[in-house]
PDB file of N, CA and C in Angstrom:
ATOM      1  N   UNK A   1      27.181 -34.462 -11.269  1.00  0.00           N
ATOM      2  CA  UNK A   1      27.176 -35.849 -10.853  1.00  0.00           C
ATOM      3  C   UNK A   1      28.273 -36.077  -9.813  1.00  0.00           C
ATOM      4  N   UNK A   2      28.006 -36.958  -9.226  1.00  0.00           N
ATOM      5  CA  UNK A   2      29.025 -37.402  -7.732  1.00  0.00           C
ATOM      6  C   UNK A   2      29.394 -38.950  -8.083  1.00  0.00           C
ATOM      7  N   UNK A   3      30.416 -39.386  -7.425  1.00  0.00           N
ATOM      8  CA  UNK A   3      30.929 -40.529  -7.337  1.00  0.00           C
ATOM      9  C   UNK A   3      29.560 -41.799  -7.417  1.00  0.00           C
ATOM     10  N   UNK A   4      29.054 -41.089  -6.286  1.00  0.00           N
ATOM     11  CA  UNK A   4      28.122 -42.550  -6.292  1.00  0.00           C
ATOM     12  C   UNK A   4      26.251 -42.392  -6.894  1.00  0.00           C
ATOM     13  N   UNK A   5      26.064 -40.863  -7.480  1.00  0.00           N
ATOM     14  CA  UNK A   5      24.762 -40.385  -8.036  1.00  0.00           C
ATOM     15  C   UNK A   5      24.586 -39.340  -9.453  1.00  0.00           C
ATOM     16  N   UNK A   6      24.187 -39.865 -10.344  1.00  0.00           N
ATOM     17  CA  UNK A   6      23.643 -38.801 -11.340  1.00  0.00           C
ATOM     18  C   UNK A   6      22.826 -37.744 -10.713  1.00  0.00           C
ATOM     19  N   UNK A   7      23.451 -36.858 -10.670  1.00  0.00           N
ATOM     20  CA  UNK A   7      22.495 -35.404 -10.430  1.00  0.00           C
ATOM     21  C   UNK A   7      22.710 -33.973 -11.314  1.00  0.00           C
ATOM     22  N   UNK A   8      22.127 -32.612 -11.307  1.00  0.00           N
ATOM     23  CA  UNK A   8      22.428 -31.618 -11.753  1.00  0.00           C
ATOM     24  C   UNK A   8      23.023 -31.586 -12.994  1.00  0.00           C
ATOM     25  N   UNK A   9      21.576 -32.720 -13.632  1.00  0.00           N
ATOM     26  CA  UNK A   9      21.196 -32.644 -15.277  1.00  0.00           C
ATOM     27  C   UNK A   9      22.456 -33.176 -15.414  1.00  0.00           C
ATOM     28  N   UNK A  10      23.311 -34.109 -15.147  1.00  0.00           N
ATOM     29  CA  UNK A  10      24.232 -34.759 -15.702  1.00  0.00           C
ATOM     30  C   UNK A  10      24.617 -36.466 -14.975  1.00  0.00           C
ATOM     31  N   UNK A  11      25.290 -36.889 -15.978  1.00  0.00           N
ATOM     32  CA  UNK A  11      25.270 -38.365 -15.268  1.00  0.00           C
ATOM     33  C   UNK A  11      27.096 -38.582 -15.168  1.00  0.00           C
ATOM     34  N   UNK A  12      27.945 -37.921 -15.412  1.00  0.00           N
ATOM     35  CA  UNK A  12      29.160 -37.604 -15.250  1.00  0.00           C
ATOM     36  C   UNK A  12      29.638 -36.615 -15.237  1.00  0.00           C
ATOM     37  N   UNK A  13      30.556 -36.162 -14.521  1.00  0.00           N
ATOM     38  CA  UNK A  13      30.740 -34.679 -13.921  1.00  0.00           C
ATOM     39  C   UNK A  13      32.018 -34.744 -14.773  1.00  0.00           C
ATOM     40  N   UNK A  14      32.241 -33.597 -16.301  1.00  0.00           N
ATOM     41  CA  UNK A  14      33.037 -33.905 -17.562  1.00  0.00           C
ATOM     42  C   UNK A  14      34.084 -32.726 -17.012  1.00  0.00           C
ATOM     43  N   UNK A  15      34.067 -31.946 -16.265  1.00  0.00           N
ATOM     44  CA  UNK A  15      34.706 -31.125 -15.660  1.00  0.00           C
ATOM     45  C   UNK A  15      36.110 -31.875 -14.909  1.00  0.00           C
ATOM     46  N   UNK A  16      35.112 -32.424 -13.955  1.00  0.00           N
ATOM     47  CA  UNK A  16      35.912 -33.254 -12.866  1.00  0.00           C
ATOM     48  C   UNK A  16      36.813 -34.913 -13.419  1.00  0.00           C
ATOM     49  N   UNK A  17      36.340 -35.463 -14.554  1.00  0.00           N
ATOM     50  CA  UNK A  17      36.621 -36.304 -14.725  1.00  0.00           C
ATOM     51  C   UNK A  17      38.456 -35.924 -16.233  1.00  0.00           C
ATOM     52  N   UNK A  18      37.802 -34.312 -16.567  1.00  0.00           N
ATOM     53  CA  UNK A  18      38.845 -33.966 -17.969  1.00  0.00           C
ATOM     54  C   UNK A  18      39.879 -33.543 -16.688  1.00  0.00           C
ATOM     55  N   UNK A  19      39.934 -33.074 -15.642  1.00  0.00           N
ATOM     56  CA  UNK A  19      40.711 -32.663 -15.044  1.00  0.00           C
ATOM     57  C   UNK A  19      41.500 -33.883 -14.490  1.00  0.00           C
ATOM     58  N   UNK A  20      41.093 -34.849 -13.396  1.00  0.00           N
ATOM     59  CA  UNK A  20      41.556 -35.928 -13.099  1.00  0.00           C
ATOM     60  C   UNK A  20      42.519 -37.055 -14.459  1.00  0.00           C
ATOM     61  N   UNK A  21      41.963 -36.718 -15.708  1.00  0.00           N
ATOM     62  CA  UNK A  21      42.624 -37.240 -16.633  1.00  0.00           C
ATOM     63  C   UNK A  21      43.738 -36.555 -17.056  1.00  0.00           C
ATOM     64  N   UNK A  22      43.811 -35.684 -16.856  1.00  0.00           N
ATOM     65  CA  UNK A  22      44.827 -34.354 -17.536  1.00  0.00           C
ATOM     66  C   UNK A  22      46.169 -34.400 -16.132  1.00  0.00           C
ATOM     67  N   UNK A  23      45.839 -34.879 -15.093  1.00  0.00           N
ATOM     68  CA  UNK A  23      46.559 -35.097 -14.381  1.00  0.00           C
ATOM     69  C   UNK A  23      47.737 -36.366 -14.158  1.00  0.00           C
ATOM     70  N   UNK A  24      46.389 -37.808 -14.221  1.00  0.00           N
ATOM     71  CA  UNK A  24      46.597 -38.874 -14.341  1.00  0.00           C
ATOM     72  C   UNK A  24      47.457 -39.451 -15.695  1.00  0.00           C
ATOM     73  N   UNK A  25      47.478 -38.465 -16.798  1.00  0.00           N
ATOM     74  CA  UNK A  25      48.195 -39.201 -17.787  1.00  0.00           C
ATOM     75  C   UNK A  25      49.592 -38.047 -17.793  1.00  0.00           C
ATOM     76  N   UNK A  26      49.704 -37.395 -17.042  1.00  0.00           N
ATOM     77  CA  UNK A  26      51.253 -36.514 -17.360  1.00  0.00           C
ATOM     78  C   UNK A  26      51.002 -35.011 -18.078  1.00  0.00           C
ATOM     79  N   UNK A  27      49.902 -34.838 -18.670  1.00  0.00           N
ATOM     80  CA  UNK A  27      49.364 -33.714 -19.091  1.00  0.00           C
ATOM     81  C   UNK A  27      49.160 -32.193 -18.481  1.00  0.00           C
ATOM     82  N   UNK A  28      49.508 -32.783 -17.345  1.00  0.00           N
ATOM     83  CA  UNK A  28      49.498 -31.282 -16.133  1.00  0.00           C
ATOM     84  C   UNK A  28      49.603 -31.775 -15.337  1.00  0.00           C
ATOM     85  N   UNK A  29      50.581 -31.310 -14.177  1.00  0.00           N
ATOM     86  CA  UNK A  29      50.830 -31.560 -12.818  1.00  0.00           C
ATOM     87  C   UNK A  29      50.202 -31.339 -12.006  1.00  0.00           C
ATOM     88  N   UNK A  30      49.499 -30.085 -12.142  1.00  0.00           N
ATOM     89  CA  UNK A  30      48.247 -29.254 -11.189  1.00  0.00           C
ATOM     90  C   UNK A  30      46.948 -28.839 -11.861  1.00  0.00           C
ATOM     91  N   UNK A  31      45.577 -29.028 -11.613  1.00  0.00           N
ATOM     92  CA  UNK A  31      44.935 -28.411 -12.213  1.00  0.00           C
ATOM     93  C   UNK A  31      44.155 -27.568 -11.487  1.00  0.00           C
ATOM     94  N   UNK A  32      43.654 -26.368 -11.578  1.00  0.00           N
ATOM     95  CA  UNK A  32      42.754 -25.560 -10.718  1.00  0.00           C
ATOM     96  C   UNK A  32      41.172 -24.856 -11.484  1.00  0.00           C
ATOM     97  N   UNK A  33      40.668 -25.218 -10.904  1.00  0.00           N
ATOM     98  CA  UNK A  33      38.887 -25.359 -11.263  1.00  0.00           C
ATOM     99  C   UNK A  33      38.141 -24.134 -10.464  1.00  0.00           C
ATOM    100  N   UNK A  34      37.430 -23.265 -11.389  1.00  0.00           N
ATOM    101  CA  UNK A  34      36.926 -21.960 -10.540  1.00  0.00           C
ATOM    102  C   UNK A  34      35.541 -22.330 -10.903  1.00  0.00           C
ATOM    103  N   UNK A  35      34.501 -22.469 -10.039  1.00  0.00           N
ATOM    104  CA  UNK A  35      33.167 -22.783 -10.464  1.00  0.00           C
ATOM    105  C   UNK A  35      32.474 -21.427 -10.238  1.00  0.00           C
ATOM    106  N   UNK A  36      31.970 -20.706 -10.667  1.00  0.00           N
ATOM    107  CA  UNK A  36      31.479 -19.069 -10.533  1.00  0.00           C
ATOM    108  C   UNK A  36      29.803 -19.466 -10.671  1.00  0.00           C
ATOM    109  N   UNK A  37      29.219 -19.800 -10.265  1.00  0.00           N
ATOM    110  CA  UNK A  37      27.410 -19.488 -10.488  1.00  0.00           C
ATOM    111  C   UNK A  37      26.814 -19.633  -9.501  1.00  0.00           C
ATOM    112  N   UNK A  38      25.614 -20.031  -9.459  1.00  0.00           N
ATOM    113  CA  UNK A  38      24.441 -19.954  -8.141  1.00  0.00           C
ATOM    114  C   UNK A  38      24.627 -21.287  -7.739  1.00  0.00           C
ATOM    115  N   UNK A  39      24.822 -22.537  -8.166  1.00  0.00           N
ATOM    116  CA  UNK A  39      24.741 -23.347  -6.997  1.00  0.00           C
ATOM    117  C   UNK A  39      26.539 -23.891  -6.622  1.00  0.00           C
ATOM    118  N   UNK A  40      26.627 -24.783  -5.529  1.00  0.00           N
ATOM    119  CA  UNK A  40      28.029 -24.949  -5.114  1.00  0.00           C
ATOM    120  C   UNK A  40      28.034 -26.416  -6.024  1.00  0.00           C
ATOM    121  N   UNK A  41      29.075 -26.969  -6.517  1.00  0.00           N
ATOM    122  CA  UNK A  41      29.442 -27.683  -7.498  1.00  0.00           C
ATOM    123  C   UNK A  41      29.683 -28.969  -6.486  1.00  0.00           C
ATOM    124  N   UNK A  42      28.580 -29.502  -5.945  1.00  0.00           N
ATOM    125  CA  UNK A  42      28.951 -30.617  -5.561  1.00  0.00           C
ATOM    126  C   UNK A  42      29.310 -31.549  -5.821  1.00  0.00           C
ATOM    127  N   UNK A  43      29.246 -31.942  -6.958  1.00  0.00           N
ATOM    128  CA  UNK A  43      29.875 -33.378  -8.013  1.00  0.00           C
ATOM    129  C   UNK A  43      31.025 -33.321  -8.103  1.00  0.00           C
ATOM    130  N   UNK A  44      32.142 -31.778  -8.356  1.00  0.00           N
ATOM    131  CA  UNK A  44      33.092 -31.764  -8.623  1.00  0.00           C
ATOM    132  C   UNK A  44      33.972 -31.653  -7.273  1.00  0.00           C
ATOM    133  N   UNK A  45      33.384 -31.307  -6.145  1.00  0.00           N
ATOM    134  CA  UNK A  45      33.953 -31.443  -4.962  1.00  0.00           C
ATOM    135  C   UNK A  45      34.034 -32.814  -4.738  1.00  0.00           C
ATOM    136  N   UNK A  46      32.979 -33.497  -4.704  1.00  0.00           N
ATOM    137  CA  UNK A  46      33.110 -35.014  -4.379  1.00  0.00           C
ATOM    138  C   UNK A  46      34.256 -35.681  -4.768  1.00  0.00           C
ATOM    139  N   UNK A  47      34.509 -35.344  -6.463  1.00  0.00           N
ATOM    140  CA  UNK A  47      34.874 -36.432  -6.900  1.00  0.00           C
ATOM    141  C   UNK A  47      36.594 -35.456  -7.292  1.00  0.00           C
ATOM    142  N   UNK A  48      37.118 -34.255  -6.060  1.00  0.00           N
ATOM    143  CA  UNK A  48      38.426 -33.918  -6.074  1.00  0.00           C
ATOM    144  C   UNK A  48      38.700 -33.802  -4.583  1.00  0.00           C
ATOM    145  N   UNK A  49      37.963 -34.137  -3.703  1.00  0.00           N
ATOM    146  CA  UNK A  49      38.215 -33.458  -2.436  1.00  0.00           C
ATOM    147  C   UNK A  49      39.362 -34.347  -1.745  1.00  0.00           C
ATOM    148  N   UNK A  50      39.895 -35.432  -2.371  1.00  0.00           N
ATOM    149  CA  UNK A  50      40.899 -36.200  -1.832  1.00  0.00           C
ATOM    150  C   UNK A  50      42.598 -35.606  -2.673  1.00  0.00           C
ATOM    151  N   UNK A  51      42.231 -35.016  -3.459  1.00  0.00           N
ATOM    152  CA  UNK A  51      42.857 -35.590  -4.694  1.00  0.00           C
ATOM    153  C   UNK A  51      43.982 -33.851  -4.722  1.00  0.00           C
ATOM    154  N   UNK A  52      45.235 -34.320  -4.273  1.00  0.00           N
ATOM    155  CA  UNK A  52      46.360 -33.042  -3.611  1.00  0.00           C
ATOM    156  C   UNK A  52      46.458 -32.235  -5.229  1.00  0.00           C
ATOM    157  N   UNK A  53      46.500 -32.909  -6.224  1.00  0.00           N
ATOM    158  CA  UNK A  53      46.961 -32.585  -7.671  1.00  0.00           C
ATOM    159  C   UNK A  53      45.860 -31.134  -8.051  1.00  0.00           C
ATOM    160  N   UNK A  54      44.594 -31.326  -7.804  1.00  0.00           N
ATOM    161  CA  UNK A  54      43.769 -30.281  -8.307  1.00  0.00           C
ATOM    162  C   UNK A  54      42.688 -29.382  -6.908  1.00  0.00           C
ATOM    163  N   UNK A  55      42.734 -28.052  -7.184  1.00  0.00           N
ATOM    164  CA  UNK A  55      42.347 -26.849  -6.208  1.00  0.00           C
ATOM    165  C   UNK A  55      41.370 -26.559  -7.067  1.00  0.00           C
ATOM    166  N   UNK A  56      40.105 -27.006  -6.377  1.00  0.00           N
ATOM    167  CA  UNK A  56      38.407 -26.597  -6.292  1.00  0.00           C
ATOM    168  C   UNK A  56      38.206 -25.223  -6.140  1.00  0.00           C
ATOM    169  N   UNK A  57      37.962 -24.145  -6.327  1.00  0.00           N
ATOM    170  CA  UNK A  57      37.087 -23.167  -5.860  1.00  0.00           C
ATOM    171  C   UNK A  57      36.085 -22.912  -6.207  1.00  0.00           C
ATOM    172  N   UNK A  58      35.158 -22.613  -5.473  1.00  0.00           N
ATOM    173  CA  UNK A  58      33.498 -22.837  -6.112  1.00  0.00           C
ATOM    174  C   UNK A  58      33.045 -21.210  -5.047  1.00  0.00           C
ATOM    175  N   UNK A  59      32.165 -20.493  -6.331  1.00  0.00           N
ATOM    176  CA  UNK A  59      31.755 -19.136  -5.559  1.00  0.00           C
ATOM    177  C   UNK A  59      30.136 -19.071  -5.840  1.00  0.00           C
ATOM    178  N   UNK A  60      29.363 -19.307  -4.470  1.00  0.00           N
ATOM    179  CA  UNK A  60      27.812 -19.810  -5.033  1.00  0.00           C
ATOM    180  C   UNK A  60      27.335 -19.301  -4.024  1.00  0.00           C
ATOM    181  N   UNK A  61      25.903 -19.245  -4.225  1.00  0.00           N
ATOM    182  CA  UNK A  61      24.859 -19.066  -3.206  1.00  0.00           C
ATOM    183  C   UNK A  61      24.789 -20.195  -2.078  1.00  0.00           C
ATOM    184  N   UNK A  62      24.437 -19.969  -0.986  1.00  0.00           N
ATOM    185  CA  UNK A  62      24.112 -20.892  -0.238  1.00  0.00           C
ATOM    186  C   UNK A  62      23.786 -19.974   1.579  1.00  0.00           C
ATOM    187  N   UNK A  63      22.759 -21.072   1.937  1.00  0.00           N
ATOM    188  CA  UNK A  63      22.492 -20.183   3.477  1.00  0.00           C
ATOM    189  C   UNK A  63      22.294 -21.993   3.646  1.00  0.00           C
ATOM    190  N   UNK A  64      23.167 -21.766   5.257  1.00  0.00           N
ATOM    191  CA  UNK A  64      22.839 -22.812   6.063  1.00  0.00           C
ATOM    192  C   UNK A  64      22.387 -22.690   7.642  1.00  0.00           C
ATOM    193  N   UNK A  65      21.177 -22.282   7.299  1.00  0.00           N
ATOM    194  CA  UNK A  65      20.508 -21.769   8.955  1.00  0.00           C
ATOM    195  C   UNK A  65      20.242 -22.848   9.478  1.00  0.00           C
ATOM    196  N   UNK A  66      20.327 -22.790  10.900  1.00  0.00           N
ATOM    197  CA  UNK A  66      20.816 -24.219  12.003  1.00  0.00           C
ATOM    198  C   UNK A  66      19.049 -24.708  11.535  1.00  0.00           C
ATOM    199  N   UNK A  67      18.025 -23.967  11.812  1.00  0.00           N
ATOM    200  CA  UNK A  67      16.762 -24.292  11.843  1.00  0.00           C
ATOM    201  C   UNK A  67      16.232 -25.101  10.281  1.00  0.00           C
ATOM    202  N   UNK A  68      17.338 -24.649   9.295  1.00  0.00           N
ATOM    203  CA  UNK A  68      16.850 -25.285   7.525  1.00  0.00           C
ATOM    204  C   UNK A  68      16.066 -24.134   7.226  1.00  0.00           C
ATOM    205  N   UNK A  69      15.703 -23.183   7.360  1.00  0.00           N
ATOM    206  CA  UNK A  69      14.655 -22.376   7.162  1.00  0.00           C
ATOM    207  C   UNK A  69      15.677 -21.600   5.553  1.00  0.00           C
ATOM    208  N   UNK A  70      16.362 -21.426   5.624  1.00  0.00           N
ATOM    209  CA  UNK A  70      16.709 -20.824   4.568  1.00  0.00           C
ATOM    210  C   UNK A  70      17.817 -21.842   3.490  1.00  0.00           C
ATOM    211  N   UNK A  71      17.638 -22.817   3.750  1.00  0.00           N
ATOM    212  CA  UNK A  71      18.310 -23.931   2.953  1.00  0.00           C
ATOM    213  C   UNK A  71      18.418 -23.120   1.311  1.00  0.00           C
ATOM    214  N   UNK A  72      19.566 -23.562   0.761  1.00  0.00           N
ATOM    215  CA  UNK A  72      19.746 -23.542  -0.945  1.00  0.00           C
ATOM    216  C   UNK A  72      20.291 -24.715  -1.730  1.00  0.00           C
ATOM    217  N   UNK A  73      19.752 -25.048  -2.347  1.00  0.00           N
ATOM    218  CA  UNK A  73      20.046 -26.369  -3.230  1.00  0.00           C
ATOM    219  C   UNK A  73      21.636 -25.714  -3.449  1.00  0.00           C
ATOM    220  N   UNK A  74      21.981 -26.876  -3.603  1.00  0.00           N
ATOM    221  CA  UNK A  74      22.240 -28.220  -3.214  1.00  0.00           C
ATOM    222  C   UNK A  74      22.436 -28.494  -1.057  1.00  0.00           C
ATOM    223  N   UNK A  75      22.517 -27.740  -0.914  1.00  0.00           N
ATOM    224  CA  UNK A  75      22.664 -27.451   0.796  1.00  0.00           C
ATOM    225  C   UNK A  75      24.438 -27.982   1.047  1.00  0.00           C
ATOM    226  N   UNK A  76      25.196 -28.039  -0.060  1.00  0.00           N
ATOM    227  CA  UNK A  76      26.579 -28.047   0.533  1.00  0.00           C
ATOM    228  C   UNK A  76      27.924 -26.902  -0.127  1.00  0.00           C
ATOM    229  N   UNK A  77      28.913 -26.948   0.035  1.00  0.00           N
ATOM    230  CA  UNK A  77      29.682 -26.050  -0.574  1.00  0.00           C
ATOM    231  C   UNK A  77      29.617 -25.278   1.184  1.00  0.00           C
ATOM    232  N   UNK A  78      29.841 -25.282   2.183  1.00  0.00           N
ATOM    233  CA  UNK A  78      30.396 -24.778   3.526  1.00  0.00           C
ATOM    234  C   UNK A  78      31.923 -24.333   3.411  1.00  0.00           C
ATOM    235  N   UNK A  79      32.482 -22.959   4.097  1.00  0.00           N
ATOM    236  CA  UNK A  79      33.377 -22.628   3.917  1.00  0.00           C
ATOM    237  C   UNK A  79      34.380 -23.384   4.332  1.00  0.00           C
ATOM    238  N   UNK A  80      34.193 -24.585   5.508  1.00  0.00           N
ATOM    239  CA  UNK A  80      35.033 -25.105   6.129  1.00  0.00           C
ATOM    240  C   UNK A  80      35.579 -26.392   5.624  1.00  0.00           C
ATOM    241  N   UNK A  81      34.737 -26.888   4.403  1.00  0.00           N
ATOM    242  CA  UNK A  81      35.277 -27.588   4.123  1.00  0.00           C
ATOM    243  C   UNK A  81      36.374 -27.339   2.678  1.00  0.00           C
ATOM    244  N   UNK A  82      37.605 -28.118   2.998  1.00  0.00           N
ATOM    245  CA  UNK A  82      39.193 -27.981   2.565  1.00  0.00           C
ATOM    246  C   UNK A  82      39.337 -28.745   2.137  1.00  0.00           C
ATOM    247  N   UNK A  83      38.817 -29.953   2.074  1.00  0.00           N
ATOM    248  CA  UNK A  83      39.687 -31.138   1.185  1.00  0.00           C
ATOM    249  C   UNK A  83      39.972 -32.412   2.522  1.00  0.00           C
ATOM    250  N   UNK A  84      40.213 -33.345   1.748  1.00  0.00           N
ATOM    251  CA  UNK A  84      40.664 -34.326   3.071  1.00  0.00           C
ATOM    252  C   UNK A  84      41.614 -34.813   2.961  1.00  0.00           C
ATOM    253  N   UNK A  85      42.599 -35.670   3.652  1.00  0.00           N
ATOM    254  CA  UNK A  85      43.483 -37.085   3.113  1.00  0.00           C
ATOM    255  C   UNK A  85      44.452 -35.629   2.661  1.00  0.00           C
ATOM    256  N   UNK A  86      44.799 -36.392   1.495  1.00  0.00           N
ATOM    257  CA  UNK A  86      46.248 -35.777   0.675  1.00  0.00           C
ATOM    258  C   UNK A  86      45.389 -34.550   0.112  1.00  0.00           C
ATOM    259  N   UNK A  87      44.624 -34.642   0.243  1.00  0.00           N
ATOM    260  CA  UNK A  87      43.970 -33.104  -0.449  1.00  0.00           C
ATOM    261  C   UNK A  87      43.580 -32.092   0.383  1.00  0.00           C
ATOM    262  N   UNK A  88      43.867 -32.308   1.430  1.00  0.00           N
ATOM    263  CA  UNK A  88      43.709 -31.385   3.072  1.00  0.00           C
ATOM    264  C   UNK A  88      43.895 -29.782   2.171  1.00  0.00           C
ATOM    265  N   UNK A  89      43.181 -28.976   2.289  1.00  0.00           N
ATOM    266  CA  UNK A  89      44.077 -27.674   1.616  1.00  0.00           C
ATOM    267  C   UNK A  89      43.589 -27.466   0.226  1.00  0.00           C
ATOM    268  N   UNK A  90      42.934 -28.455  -0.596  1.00  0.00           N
ATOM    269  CA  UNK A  90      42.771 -28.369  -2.155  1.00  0.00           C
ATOM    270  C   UNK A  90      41.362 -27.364  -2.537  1.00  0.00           C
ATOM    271  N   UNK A  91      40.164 -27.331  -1.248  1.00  0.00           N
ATOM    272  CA  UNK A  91      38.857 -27.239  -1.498  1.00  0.00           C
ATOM    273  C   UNK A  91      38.703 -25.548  -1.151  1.00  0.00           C
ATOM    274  N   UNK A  92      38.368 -24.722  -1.713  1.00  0.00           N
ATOM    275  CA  UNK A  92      37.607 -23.799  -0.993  1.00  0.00           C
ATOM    276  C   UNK A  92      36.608 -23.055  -1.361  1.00  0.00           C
ATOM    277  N   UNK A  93      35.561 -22.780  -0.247  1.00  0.00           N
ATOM    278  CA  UNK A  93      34.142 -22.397  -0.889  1.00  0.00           C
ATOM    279  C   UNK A  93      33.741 -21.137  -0.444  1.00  0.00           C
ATOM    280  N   UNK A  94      33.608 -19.967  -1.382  1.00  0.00           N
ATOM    281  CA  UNK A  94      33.477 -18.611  -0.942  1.00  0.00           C
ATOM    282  C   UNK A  94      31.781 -18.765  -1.390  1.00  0.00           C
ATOM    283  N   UNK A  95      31.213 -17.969  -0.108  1.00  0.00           N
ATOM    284  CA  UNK A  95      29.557 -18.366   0.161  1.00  0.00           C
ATOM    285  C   UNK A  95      29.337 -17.118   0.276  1.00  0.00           C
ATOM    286  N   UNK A  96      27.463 -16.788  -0.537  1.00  0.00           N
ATOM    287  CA  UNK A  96      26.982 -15.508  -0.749  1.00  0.00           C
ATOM    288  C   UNK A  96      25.672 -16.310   0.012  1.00  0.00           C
ATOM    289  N   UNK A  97      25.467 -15.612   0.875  1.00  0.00           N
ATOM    290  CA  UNK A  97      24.156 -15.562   1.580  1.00  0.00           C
ATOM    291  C   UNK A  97      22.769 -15.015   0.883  1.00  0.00           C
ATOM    292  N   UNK A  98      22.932 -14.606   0.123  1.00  0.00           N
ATOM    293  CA  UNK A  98      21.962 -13.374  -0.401  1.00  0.00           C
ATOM    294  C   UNK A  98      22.194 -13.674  -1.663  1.00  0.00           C
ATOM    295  N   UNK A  99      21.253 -13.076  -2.699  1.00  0.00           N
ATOM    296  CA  UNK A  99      20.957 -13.327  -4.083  1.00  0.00           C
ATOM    297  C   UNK A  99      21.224 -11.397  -4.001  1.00  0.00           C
ATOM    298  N   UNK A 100      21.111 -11.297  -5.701  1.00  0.00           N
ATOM    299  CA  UNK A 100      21.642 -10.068  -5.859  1.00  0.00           C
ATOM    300  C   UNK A 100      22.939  -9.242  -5.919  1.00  0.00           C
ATOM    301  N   UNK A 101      23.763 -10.464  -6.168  1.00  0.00           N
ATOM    302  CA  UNK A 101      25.160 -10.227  -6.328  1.00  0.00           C
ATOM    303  C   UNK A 101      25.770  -9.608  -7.874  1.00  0.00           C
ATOM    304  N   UNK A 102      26.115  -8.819  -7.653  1.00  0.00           N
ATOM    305  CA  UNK A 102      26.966  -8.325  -9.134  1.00  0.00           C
ATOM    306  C   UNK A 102      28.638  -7.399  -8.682  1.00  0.00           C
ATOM    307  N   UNK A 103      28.812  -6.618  -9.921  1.00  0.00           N
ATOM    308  CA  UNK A 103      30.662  -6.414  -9.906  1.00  0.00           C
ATOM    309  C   UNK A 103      30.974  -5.864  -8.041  1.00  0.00           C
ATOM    310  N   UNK A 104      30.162  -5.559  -7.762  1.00  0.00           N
ATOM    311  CA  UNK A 104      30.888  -4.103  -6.277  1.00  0.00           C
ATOM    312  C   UNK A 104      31.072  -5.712  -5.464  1.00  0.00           C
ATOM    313  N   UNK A 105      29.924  -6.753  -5.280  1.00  0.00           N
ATOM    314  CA  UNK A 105      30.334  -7.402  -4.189  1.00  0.00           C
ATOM    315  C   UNK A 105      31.685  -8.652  -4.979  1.00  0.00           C
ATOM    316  N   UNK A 106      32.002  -8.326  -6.242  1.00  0.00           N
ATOM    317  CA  UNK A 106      32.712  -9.670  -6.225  1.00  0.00           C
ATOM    318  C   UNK A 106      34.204  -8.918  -6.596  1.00  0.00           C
ATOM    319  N   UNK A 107      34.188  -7.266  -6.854  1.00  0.00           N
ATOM    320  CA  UNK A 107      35.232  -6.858  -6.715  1.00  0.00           C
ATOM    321  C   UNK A 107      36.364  -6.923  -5.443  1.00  0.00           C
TER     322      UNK A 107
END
């Protein structure tokens, strides 16, 4: 789920919201979030990409061919995006083009 949409079988993103709380009440100063599966965790980017306190990394499938021809749900998670505002630096998205990934390519 994202700030402003229920999506990806959930209607609150419990990840993104236990982290932002764990921050917000004194409970941890920093939190850091590793998302490891096939799609890029867009809910939880949304709703940290401002936010300097917690570091996103998300490691997913995705192809973004200029033409769409090889699109992958969700179609975001791009390496270039970092974070914005005070969170410039917080976001980063390591992208597998290809399906068929196991230990040699993630060693």
């Amino acid at each position: 789920a994202t700030k402003d949409e229920a999506m990806g079988f959930c209607y609150f993103n419990n990840i993104a919201v236990a982290a932002k709380h764990a921050v917000h009440t004194g409970r941890a100063e920093r939190v850091f979030i590793l998302d490891w599966d096939i799609h890029h965790g867009n809910g939880i980017q949304d709703l940290t990409y401002n936010d300097p306190n917690i570091f996103y990394l998300s490691i997913h499938r995705a192809s973004f061919h200029p033409s769409g021809k090889d699109w992958f749900y969700p179609g975001t998670g791009k390496h270039d995006e970092v974070g914005e505002l005070a969170g410039c630096g917080t976001n980063l998205n390591i992208v597998w083009n290809k399906g068929g990934m196991g230990n040699k390519e993630y060693a």
